[in-house]
N, C-alpha and C. Protein backbone atom coordinates (compact mmCIF):
# COMPACT_ATOMS: atom_id res chain seq x y z
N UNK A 1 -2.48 3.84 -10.17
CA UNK A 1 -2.53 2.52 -9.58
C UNK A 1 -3.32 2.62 -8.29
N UNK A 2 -4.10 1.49 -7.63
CA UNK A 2 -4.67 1.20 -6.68
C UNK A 2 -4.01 0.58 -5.75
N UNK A 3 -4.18 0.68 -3.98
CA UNK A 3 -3.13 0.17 -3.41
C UNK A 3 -4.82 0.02 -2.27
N UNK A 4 -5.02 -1.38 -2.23
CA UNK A 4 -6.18 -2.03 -1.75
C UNK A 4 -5.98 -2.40 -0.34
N UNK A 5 -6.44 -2.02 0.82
CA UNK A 5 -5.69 -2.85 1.64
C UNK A 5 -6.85 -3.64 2.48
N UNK A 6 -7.42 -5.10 3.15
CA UNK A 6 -8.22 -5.21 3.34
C UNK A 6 -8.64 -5.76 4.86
N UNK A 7 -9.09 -4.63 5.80
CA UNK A 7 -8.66 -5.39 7.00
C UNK A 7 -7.43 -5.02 7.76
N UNK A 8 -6.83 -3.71 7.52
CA UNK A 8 -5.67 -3.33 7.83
C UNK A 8 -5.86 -3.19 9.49
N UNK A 9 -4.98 -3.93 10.29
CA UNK A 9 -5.22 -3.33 11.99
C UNK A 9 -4.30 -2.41 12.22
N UNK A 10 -2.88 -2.08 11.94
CA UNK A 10 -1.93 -1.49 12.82
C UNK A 10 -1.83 -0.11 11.71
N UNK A 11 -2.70 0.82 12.96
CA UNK A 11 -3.08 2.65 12.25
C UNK A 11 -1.63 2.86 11.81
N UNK A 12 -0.08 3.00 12.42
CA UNK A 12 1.07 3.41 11.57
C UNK A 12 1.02 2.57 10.40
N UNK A 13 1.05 1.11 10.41
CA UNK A 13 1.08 1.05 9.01
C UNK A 13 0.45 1.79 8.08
N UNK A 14 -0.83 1.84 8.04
CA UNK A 14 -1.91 2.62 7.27
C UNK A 14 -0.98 4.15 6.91
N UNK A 15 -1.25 4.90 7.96
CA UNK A 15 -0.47 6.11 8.04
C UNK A 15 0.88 5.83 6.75
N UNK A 16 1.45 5.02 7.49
CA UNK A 16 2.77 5.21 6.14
C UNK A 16 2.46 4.98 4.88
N UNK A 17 1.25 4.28 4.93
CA UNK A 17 1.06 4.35 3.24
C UNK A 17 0.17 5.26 2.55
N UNK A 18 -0.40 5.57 3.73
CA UNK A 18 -0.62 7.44 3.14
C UNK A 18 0.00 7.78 2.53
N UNK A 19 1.11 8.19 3.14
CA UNK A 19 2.17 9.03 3.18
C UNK A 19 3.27 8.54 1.89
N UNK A 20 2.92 6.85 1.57
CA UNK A 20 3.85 6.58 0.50
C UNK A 20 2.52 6.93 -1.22
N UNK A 21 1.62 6.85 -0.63
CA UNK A 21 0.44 7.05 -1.93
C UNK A 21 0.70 8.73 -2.09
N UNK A 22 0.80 9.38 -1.29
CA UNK A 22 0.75 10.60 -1.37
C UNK A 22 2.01 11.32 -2.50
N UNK A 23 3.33 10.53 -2.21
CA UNK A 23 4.77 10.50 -2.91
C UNK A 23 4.90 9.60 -4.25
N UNK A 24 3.76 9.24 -4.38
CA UNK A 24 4.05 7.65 -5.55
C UNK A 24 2.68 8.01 -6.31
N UNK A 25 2.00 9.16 -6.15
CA UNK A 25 0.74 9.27 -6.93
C UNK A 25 -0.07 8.34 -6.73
N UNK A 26 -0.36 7.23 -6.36
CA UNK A 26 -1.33 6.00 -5.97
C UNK A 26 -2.71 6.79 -4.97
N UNK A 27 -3.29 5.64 -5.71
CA UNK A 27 -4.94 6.04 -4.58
C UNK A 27 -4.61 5.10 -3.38
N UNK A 28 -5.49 4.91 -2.55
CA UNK A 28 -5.49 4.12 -1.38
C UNK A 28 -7.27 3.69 -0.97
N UNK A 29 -6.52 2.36 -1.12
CA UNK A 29 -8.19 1.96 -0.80
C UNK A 29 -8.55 1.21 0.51
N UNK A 30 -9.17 1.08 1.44
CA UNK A 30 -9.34 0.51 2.58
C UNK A 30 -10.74 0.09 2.72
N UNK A 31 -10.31 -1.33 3.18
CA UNK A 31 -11.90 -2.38 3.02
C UNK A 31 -12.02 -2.69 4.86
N UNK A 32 -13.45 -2.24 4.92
CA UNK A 32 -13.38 -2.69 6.59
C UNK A 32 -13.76 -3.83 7.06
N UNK A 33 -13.78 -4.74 8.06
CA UNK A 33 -13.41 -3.55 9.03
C UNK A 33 -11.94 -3.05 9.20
N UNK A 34 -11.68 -2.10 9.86
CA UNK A 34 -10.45 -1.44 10.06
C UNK A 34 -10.06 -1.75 11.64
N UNK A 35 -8.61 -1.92 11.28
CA UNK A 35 -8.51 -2.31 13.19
C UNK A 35 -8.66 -0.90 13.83
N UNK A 36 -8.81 0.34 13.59
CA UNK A 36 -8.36 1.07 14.20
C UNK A 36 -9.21 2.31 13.83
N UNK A 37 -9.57 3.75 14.22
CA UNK A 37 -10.53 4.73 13.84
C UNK A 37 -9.44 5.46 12.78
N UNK A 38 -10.02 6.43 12.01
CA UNK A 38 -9.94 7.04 11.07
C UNK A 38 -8.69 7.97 11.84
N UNK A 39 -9.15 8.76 12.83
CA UNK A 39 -8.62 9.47 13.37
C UNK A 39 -7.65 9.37 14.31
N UNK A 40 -7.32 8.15 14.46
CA UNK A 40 -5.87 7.56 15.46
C UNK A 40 -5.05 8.72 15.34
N UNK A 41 -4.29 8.94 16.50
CA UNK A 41 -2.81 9.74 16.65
C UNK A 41 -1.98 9.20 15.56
N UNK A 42 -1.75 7.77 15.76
CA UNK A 42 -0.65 7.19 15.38
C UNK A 42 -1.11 6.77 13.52
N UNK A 43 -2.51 6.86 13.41
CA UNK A 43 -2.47 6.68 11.73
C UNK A 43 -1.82 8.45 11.41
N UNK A 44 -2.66 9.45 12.10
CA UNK A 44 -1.90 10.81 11.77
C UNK A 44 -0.37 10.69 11.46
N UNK A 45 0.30 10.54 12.71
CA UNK A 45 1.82 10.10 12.85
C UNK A 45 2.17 10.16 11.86
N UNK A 46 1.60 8.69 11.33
CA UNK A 46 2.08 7.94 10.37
C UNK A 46 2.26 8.33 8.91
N UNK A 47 0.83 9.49 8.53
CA UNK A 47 1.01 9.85 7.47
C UNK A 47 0.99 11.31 7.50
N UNK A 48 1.68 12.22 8.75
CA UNK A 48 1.76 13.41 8.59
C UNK A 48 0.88 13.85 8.27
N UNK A 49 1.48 15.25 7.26
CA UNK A 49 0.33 16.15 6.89
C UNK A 49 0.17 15.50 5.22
N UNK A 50 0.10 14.18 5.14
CA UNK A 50 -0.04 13.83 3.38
C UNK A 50 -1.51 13.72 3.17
N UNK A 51 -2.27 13.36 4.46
CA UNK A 51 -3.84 13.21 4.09
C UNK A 51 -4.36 13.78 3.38
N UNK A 52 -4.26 15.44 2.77
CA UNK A 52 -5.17 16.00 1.86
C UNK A 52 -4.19 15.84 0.42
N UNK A 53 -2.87 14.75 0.62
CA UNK A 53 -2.42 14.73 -0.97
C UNK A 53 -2.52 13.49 -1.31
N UNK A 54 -3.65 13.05 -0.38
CA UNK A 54 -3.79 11.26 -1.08
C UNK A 54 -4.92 11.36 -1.34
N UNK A 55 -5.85 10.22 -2.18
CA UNK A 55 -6.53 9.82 -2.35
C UNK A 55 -7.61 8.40 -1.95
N UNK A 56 -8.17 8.73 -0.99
CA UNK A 56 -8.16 7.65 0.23
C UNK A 56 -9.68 7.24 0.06
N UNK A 57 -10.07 6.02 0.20
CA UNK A 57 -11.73 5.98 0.29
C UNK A 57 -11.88 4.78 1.16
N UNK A 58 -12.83 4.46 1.88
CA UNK A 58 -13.06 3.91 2.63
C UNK A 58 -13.94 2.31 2.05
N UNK A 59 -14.45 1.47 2.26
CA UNK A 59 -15.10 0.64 1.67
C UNK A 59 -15.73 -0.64 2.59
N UNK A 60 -16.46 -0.65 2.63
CA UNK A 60 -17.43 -1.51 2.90
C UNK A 60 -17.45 -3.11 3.12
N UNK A 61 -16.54 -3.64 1.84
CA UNK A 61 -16.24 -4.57 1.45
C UNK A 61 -15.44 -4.81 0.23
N UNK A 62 -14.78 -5.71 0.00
CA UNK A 62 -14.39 -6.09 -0.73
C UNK A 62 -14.92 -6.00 -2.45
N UNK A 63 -15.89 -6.95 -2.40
CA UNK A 63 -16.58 -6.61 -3.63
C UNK A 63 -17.52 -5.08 -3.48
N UNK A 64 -17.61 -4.69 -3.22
CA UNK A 64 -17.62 -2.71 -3.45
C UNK A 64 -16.60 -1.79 -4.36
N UNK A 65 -15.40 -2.85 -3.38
CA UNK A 65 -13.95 -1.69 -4.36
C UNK A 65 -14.17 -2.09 -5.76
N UNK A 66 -14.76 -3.48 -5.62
CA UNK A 66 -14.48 -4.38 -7.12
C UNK A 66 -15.54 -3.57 -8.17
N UNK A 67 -16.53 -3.38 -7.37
CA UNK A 67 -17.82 -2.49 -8.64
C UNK A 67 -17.18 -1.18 -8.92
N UNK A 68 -16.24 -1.16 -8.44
CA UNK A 68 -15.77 0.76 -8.54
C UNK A 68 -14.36 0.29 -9.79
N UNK A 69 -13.40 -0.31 -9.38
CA UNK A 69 -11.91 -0.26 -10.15
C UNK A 69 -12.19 -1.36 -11.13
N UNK A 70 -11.82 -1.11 -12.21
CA UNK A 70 -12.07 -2.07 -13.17
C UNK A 70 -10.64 -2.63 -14.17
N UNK A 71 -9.62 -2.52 -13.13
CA UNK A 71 -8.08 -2.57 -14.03
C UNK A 71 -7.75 -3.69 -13.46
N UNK A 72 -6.42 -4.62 -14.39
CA UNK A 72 -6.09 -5.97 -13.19
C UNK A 72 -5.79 -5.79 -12.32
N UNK A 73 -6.44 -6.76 -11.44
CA UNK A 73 -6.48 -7.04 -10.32
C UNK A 73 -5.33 -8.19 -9.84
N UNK A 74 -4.12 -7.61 -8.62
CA UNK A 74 -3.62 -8.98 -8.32
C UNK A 74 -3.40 -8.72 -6.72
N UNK A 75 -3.68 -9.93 -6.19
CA UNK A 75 -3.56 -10.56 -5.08
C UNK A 75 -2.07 -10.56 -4.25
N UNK A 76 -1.46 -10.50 -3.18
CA UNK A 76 -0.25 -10.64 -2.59
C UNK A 76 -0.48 -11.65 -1.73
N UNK A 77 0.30 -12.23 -2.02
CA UNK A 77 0.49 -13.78 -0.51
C UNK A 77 1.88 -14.22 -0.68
N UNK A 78 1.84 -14.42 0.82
CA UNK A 78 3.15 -15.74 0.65
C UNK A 78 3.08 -17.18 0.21
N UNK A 79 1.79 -17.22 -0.43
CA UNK A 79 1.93 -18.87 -0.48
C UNK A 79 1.84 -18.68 -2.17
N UNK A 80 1.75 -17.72 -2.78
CA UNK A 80 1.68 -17.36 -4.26
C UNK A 80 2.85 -18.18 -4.80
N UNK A 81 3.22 -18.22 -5.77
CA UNK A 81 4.30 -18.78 -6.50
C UNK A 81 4.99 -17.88 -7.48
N UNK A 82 4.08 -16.81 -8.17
CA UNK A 82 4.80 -15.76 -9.31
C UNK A 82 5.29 -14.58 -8.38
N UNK A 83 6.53 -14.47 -9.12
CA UNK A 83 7.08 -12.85 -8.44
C UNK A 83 6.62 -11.62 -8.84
N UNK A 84 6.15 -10.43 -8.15
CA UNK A 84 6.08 -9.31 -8.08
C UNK A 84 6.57 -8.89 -9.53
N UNK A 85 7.74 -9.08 -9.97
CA UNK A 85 9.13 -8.64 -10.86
C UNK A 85 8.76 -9.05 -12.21
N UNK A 86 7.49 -10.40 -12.15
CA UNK A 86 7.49 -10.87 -13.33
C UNK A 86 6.06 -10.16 -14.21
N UNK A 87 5.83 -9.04 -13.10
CA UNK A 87 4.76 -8.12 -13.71
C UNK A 87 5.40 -7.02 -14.84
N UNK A 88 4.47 -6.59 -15.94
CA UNK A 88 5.03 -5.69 -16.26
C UNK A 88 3.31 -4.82 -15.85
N UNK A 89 3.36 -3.69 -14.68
CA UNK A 89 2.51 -3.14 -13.99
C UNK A 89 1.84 -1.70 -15.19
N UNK A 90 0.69 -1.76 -14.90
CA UNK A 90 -0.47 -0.53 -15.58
C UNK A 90 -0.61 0.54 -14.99
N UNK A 91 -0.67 1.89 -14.70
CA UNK A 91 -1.53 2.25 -14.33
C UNK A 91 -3.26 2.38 -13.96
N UNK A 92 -3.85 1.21 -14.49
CA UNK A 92 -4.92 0.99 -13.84
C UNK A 92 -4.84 0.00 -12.98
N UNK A 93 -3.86 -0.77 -12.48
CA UNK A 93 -3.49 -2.05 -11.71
C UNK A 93 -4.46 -2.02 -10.57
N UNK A 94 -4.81 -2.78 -9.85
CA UNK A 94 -5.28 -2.77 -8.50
C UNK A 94 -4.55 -3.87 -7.69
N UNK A 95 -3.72 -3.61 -6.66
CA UNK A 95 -3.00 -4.01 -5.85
C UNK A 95 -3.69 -4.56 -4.48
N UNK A 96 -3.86 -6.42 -4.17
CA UNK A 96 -4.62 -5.68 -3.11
C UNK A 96 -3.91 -7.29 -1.73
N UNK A 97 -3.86 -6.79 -0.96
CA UNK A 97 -3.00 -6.91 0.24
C UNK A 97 -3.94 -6.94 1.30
N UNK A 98 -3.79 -8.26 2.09
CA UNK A 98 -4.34 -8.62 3.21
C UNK A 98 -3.54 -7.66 4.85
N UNK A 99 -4.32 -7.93 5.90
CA UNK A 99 -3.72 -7.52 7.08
C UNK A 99 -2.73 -8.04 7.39
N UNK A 100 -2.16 -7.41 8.20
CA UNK A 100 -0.59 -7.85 8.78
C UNK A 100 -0.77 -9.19 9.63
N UNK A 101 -1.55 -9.32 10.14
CA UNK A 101 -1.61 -10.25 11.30
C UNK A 101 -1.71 -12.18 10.27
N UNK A 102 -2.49 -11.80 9.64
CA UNK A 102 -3.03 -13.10 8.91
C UNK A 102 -3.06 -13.14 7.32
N UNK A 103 -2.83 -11.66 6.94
CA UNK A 103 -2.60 -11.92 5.33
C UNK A 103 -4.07 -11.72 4.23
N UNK A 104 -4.06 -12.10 3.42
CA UNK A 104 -5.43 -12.32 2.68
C UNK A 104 -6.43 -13.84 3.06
N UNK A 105 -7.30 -13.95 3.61
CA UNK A 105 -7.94 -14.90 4.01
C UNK A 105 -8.22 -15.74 3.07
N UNK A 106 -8.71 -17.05 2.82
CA UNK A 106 -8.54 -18.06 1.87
C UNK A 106 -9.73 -17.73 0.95
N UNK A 107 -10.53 -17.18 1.28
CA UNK A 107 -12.07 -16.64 0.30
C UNK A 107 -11.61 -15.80 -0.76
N UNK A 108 -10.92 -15.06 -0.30
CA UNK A 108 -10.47 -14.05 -1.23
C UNK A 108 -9.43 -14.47 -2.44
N UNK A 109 -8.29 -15.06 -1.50
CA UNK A 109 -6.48 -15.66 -2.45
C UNK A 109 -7.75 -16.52 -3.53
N UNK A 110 -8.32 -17.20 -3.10
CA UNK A 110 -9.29 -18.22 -4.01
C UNK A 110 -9.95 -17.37 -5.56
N UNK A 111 -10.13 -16.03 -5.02
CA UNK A 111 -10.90 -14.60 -6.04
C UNK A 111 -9.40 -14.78 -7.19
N UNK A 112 -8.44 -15.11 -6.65
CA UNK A 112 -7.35 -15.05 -7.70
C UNK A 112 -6.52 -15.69 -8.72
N UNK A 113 -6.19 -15.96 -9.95
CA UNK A 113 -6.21 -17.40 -10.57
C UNK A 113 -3.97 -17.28 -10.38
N UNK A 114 -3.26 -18.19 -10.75
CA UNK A 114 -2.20 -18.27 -10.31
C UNK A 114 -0.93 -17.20 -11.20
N UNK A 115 -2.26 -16.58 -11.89
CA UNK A 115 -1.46 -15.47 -12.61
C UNK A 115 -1.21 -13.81 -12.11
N UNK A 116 -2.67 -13.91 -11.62
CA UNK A 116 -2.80 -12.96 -10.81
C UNK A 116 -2.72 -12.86 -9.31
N UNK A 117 -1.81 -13.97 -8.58
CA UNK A 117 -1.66 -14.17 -7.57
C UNK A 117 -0.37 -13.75 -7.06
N UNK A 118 0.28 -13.04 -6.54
CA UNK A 118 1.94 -12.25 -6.56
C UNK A 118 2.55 -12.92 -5.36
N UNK A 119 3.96 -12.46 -5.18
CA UNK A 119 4.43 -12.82 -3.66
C UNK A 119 5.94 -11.91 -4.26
N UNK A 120 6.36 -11.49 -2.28
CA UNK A 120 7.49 -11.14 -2.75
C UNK A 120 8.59 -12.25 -1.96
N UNK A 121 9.98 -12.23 -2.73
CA UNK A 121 10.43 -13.05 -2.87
C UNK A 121 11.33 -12.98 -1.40
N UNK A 122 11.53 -14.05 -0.30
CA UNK A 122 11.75 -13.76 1.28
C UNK A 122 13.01 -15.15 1.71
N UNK A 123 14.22 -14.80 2.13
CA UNK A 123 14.49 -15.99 2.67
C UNK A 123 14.06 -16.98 3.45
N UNK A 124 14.62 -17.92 3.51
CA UNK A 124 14.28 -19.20 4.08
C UNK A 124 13.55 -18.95 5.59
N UNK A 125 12.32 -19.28 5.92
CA UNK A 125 11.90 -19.77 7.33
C UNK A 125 11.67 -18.07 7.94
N UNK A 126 11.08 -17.31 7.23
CA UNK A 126 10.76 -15.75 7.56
C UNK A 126 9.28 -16.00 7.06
N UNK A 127 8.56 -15.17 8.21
CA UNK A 127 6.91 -15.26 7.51
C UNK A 127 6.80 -14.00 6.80
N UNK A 128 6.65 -13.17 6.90
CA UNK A 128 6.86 -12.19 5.60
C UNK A 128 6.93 -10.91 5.93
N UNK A 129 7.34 -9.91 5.25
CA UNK A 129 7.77 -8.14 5.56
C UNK A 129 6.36 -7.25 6.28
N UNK A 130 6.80 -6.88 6.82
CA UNK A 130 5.76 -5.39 7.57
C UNK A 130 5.08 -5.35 6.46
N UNK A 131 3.41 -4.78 6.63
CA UNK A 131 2.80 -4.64 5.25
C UNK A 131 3.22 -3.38 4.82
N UNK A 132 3.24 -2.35 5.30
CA UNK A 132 3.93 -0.86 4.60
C UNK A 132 4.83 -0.93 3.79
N UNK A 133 6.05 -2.02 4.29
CA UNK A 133 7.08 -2.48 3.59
C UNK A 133 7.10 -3.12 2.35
N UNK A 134 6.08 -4.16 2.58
CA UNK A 134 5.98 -5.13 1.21
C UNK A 134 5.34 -3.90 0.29
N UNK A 135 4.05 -3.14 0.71
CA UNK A 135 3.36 -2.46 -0.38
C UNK A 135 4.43 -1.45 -1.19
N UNK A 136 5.15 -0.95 -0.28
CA UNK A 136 6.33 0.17 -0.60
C UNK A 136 7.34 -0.98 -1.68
N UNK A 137 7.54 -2.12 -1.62
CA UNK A 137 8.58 -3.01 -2.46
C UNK A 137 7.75 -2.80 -3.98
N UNK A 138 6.69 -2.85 -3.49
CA UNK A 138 6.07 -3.45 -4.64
C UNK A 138 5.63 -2.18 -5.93
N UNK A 139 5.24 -0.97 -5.20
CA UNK A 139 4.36 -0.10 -5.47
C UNK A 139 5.99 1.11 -6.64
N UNK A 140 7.19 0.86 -5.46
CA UNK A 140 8.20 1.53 -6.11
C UNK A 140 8.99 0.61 -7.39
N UNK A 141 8.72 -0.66 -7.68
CA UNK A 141 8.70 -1.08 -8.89
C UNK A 141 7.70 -0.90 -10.07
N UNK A 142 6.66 -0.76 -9.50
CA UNK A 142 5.75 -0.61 -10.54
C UNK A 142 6.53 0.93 -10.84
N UNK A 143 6.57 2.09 -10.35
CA UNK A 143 6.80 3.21 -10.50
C UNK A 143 8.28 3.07 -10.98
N UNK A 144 9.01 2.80 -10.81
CA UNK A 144 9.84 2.55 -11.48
C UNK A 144 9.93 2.08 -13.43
N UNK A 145 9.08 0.66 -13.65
CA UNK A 145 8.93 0.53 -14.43
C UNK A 145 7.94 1.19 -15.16
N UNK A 146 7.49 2.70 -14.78
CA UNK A 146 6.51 3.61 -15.37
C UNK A 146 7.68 4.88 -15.72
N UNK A 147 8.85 4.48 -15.68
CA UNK A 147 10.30 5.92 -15.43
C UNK A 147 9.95 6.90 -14.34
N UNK A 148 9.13 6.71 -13.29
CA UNK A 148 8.91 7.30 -12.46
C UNK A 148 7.88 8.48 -12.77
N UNK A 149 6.71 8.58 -13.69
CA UNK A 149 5.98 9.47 -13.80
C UNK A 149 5.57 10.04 -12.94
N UNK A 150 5.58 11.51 -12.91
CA UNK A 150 5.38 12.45 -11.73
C UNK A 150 6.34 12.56 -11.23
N UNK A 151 7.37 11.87 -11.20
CA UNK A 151 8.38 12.57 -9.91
C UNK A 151 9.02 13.85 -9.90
N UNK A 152 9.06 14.13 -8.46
CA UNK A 152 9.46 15.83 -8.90
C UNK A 152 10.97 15.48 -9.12
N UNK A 153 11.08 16.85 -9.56
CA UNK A 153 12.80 17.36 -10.23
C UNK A 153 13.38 17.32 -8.84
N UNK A 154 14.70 17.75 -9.07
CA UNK A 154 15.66 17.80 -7.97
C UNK A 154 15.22 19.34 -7.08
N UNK A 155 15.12 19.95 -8.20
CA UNK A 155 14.46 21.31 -7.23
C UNK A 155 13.38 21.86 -6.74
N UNK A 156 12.21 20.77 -6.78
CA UNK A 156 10.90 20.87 -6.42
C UNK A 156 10.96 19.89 -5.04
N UNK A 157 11.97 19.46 -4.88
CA UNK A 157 12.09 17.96 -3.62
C UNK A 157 12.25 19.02 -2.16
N UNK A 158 11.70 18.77 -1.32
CA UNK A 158 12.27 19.14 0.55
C UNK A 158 13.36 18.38 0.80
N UNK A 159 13.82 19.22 1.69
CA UNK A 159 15.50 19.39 1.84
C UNK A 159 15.29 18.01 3.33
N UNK A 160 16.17 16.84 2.76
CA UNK A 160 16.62 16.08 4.16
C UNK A 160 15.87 15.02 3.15
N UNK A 161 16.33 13.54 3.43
CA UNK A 161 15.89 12.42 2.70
C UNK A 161 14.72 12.08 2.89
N UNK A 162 13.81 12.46 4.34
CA UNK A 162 12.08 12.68 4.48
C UNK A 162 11.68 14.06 4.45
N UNK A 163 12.29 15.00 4.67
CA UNK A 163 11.31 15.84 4.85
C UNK A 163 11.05 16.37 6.32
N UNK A 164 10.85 14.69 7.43
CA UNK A 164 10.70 15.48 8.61
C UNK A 164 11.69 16.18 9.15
N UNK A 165 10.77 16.21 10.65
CA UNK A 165 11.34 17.43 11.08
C UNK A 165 11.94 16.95 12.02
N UNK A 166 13.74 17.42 12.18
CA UNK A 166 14.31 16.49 13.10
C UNK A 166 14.52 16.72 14.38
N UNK A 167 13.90 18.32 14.65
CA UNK A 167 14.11 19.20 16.15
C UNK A 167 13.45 18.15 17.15
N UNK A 168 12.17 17.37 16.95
CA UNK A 168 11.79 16.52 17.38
C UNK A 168 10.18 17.18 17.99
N UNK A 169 9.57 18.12 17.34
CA UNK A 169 8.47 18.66 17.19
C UNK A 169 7.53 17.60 16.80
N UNK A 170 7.98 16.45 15.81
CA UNK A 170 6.93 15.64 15.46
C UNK A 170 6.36 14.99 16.37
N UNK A 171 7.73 14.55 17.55
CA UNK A 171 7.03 14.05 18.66
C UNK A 171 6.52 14.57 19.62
N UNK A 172 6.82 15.64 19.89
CA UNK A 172 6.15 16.47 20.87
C UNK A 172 4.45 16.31 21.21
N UNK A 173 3.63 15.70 19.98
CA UNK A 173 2.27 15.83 20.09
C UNK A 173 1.40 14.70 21.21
């Protein structure tokens, strides 16, 4: 699966979805501009040492990613009407998710017809989840409804529910 993001500003978000592409087998795609350099502290932070277990590419634009991935394509918004849930997800999917600040801009949601347009489902009078968050809602259903291909066994997993490190070395940098 593809996890598109377009316009991303805040480097931890990014970082965490490194770090969740890296655990969920997903590529990661990023359309610029980017709020932030490649090399931020805080995108590091964010995705540890997962950078050489993801699959990350950079992009130009929008229609670039589009000449490259050729699997359905769906859109995330809050103003969508179909749920996330009512997908049954591919591995060639392409997932693709506006910035935190403003979402997918109206040029684009427009690229999408009302089938391929998603949303996740939010109580009353909330504008919508952290993007790391929503992509992580979304990305661990699809994987889910795949029985979790790839996941490691119980005895291939690092010990502690992340992994980090809790002496507090991570922050030290």
């Amino acid at each position: 699966m593809h996890i598109v993001l377009v316009n991303p500003q805040i480097a931890p978000n990014t970082g965490n979805l490194i770090r969740l592409c890296a655990n969920t087998g997903n590529d990661l795609h990023l359309v610029e501009p980017l709020g932030f350099r490649l090399d931020d502290s805080l995108l590091k932070r964010g995705g540890l040492d997962y950078h050489e277990r993801t699959r990350m590419t950079v992009h130009p634009s929008l229609d670039a990613v589009r000449s490259e991935l050729s699997g359905r394509w769906f859109a995330f918004s809050t103003h969508s009407t179909r749920r996330y849930t009512d997908v049954e997800f591919r591995d060639d999917d392409v997932l693709v998710f506006g910035c935190e600040g403003s979402g997918l801009d109206d040029e684009t949601k427009n690229q999408f017809d009302a089938e391929h347009s998603l949303t996740i489902p939010l109580r009353p009078n909330n504008r919508s989840l952290n993007l790391a968050n929503a992509v992580s809602v979304v990305v661990f259903e699809a994987w889910r409804q795949a029985d979790f291909a790839g996941a490691a066994e119980v005895d291939e997993r690092v010990e502690g529910l992340t992994g980090e490190l809790l002496d507090g070395a991570l922050f030290d940098k």
